[in-house]
PDB file of N, CA and C in Angstrom:
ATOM      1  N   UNK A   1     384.491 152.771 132.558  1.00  0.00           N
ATOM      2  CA  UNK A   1     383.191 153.395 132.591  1.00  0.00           C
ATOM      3  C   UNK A   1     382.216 152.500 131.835  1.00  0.00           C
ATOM      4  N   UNK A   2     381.442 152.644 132.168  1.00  0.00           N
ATOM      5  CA  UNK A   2     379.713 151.473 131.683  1.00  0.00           C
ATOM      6  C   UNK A   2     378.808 152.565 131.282  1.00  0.00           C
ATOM      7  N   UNK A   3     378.644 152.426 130.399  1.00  0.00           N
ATOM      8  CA  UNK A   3     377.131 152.639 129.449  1.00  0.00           C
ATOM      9  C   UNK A   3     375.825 152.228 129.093  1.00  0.00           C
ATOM     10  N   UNK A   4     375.070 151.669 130.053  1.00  0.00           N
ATOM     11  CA  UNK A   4     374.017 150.834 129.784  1.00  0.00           C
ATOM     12  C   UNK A   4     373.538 151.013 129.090  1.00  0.00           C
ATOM     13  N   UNK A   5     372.737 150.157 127.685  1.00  0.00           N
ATOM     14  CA  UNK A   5     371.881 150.523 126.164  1.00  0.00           C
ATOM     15  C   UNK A   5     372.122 150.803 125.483  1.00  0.00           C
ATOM     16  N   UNK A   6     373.791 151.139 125.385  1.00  0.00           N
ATOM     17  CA  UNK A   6     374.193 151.418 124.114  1.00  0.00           C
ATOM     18  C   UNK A   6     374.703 150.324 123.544  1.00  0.00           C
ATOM     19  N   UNK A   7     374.955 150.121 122.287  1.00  0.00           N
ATOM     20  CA  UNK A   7     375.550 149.168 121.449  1.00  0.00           C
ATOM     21  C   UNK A   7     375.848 149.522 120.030  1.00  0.00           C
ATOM     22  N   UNK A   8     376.618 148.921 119.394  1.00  0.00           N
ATOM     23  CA  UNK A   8     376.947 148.628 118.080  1.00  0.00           C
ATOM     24  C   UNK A   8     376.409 147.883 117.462  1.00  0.00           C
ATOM     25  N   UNK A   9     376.148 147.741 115.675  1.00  0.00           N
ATOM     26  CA  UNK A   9     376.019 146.191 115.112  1.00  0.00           C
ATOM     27  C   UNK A   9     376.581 147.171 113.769  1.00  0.00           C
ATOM     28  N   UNK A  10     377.637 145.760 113.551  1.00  0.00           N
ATOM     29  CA  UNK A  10     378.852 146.433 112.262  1.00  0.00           C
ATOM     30  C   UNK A  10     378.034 145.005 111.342  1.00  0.00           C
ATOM     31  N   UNK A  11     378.070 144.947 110.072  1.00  0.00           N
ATOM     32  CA  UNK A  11     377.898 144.030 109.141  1.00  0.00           C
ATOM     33  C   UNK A  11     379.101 143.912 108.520  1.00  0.00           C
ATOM     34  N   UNK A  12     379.533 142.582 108.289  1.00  0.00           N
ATOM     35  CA  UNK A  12     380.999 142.486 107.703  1.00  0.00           C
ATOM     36  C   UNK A  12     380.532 141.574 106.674  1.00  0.00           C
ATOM     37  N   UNK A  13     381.277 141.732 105.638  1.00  0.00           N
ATOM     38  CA  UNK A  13     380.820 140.329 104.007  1.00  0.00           C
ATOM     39  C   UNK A  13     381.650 140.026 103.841  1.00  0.00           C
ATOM     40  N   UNK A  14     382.372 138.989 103.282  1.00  0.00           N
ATOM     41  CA  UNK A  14     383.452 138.419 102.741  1.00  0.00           C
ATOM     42  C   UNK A  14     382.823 138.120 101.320  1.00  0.00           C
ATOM     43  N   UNK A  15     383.666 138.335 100.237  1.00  0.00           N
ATOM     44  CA  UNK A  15     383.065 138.267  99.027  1.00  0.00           C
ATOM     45  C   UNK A  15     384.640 136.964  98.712  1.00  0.00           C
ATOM     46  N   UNK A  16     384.424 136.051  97.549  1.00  0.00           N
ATOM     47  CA  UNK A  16     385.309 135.148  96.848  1.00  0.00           C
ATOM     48  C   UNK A  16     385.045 135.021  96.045  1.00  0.00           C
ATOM     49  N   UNK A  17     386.094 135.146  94.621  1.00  0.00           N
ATOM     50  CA  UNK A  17     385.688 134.584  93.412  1.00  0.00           C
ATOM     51  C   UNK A  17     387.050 133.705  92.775  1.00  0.00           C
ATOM     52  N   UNK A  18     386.366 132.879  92.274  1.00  0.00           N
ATOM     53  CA  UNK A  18     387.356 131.692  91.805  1.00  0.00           C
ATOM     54  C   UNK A  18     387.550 131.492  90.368  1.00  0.00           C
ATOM     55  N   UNK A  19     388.290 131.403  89.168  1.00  0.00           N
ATOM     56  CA  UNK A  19     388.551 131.752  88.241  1.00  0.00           C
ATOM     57  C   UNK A  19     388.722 130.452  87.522  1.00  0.00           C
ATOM     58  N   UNK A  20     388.146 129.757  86.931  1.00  0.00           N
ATOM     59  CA  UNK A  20     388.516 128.008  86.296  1.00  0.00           C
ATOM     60  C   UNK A  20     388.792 127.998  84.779  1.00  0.00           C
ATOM     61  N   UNK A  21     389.645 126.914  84.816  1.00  0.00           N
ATOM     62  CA  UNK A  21     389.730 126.728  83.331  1.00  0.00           C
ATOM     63  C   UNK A  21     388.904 125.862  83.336  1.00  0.00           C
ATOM     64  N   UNK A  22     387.629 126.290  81.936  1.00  0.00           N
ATOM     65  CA  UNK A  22     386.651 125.210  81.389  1.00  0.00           C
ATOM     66  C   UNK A  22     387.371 123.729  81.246  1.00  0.00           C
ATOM     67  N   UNK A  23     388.002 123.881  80.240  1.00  0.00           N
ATOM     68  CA  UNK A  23     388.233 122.229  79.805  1.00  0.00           C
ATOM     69  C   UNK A  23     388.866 121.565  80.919  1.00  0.00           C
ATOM     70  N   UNK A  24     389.894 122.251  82.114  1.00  0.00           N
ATOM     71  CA  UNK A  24     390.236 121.401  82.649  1.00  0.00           C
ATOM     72  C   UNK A  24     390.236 120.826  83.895  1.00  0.00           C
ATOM     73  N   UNK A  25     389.495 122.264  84.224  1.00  0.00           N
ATOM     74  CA  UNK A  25     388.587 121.977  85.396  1.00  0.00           C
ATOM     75  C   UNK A  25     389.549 122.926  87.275  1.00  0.00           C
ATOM     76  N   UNK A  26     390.867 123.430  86.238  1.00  0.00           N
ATOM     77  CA  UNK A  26     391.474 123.641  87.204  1.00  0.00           C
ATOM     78  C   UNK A  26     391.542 125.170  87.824  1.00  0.00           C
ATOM     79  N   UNK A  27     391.763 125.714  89.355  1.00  0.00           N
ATOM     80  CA  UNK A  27     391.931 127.117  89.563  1.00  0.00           C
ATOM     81  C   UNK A  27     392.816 127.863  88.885  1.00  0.00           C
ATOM     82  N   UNK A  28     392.251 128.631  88.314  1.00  0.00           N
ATOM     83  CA  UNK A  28     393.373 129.798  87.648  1.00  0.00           C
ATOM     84  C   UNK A  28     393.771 130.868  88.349  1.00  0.00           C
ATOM     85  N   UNK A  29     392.639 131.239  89.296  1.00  0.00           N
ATOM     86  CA  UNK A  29     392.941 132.685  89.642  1.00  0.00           C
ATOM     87  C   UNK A  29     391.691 132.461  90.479  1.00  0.00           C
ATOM     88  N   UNK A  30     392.206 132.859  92.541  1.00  0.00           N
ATOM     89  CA  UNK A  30     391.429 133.235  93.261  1.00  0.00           C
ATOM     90  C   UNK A  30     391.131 134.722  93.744  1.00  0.00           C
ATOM     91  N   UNK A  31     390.185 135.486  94.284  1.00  0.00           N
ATOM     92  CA  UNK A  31     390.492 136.460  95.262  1.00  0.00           C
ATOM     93  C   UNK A  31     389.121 136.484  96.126  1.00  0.00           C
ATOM     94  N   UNK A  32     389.933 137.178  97.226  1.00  0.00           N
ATOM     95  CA  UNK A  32     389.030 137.432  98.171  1.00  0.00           C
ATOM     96  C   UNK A  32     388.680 138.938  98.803  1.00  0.00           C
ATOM     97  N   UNK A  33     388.044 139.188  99.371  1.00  0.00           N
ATOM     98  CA  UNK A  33     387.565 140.361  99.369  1.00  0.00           C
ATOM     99  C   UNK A  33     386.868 140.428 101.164  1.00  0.00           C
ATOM    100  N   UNK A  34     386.734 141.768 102.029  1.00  0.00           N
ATOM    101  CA  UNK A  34     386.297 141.880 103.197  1.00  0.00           C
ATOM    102  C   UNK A  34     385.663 143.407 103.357  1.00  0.00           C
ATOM    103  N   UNK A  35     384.387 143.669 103.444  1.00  0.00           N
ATOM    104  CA  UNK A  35     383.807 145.197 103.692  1.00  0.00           C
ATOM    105  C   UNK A  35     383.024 144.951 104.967  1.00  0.00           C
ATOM    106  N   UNK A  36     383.177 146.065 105.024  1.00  0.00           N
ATOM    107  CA  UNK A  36     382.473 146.490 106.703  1.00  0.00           C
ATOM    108  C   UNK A  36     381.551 147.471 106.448  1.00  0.00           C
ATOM    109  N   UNK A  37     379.708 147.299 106.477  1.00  0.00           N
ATOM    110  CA  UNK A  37     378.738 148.275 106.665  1.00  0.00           C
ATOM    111  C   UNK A  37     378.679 148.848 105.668  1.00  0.00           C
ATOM    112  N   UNK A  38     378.583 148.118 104.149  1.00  0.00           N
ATOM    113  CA  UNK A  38     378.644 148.931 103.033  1.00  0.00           C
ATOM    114  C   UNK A  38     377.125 149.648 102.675  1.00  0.00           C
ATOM    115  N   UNK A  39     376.965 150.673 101.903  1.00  0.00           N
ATOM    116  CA  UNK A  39     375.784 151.245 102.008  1.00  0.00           C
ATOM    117  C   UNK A  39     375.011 150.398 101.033  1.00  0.00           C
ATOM    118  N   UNK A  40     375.199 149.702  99.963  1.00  0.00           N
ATOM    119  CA  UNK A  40     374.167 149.268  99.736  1.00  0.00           C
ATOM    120  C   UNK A  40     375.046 147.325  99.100  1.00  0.00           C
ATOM    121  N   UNK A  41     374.316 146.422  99.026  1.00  0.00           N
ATOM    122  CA  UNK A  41     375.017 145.034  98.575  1.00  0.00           C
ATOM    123  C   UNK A  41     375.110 145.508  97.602  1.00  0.00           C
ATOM    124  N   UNK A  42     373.584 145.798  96.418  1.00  0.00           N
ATOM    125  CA  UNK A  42     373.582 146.040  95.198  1.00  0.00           C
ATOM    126  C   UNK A  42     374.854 147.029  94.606  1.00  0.00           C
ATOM    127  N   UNK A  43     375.314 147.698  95.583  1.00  0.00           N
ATOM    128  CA  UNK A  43     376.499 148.739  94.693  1.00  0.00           C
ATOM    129  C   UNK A  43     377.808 147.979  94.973  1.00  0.00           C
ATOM    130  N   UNK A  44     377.879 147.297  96.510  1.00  0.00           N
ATOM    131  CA  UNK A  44     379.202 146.198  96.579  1.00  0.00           C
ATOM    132  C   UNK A  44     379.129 145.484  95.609  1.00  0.00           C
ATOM    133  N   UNK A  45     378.031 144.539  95.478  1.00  0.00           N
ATOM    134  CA  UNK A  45     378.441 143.415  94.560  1.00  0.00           C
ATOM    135  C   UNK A  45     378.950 144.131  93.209  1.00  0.00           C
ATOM    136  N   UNK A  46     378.223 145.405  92.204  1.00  0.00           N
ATOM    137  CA  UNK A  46     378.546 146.001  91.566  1.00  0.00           C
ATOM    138  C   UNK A  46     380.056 146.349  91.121  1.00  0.00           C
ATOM    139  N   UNK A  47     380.413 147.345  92.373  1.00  0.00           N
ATOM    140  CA  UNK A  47     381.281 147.634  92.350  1.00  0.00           C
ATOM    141  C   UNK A  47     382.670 146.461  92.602  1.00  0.00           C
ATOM    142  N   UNK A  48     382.583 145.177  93.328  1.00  0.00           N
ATOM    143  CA  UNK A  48     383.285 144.221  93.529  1.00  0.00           C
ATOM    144  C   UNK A  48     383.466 143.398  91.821  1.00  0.00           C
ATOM    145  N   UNK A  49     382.287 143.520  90.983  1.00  0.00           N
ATOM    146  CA  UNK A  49     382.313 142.602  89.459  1.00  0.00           C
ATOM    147  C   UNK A  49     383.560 143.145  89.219  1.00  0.00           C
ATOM    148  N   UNK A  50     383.479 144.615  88.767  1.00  0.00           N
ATOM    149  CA  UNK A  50     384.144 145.310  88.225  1.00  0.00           C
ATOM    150  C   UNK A  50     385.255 145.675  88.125  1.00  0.00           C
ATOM    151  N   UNK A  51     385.818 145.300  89.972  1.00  0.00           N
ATOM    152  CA  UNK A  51     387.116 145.138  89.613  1.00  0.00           C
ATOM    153  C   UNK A  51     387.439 144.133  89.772  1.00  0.00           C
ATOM    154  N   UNK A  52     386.877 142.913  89.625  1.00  0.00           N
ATOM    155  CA  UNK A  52     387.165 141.456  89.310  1.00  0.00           C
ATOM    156  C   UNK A  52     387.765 141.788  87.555  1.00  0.00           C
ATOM    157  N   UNK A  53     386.746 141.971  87.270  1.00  0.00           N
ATOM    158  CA  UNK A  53     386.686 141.767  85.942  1.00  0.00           C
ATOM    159  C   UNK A  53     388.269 142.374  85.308  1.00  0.00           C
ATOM    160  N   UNK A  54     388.491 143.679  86.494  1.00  0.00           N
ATOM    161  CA  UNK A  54     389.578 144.684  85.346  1.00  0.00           C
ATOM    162  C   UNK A  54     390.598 143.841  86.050  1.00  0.00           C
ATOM    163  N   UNK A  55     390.703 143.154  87.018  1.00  0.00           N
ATOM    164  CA  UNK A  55     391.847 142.759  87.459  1.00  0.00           C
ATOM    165  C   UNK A  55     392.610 141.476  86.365  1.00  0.00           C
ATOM    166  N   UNK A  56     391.227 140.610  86.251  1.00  0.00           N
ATOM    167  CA  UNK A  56     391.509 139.212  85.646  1.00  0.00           C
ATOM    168  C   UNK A  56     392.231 139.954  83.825  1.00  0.00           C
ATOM    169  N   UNK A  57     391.411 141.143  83.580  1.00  0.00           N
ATOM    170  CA  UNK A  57     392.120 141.569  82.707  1.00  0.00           C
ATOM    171  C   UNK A  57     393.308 142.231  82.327  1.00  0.00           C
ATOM    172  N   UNK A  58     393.890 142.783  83.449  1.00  0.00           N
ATOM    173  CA  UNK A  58     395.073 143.432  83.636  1.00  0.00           C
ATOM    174  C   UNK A  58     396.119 142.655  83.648  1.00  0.00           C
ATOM    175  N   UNK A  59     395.284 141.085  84.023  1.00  0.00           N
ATOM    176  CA  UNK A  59     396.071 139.867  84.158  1.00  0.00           C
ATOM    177  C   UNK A  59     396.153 139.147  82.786  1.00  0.00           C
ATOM    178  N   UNK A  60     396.020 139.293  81.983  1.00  0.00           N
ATOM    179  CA  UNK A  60     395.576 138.618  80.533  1.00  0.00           C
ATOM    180  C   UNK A  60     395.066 137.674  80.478  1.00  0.00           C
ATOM    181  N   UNK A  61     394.131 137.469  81.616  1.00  0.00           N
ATOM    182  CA  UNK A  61     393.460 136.091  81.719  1.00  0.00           C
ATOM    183  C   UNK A  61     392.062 135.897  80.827  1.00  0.00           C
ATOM    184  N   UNK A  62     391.658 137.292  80.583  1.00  0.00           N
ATOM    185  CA  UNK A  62     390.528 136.963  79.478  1.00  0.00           C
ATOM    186  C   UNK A  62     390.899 138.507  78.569  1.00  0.00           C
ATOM    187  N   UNK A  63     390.451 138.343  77.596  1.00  0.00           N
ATOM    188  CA  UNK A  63     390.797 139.541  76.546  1.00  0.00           C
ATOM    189  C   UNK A  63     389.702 140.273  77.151  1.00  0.00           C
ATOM    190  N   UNK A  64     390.122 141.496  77.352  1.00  0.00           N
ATOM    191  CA  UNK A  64     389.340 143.041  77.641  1.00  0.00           C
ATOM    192  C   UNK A  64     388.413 143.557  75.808  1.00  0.00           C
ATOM    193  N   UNK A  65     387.212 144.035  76.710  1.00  0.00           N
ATOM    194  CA  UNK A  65     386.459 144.370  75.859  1.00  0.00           C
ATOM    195  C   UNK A  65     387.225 145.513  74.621  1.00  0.00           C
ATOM    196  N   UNK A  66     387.366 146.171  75.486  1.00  0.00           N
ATOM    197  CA  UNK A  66     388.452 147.227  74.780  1.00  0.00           C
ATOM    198  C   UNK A  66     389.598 147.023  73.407  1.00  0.00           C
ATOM    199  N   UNK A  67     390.177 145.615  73.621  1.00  0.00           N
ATOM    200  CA  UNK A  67     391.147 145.006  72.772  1.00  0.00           C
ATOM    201  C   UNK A  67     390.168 144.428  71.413  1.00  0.00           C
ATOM    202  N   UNK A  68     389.253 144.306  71.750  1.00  0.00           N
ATOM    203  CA  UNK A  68     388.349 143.445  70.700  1.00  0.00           C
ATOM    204  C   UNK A  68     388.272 144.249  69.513  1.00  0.00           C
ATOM    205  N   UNK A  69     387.508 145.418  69.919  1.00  0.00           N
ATOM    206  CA  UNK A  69     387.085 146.319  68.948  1.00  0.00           C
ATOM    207  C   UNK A  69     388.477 147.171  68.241  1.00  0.00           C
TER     208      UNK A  69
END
């Protein structure tokens, strides 16, 4: 069956973040990431820091705010 005029448009992002050691210049830790039609960038990118952040920490790759205090 045919539908003339109808259509779709999906938005897809691929997000990457790459994790380096300063002094030596080397990858520590990649990830990647894929959303489809998110409602807003500002709350993806948001919401994407965040669990960067808890991941690399879950990983002991940087001390969590939490441990400091």
């Amino acid at each position: 069956m045919y539908s003339s005029g109808y259509y779709d448009i999906n938005k897809t992002y691929f997000l990457e973040t790459n994790f380096y050691d300063a002094e030596s210049e080397k990858l520590v830790w990649s990830a990647q990431s894929k959303t489809v039609n998110p409602i807003s960038l500002e709350d993806l990118t948001q919401d994407f820091s965040k669990k960067i952040i808890n991941r690399i920490e879950d990983q002991n790759l940087i001390e969590s705010e939490n441990k400091k205090q």
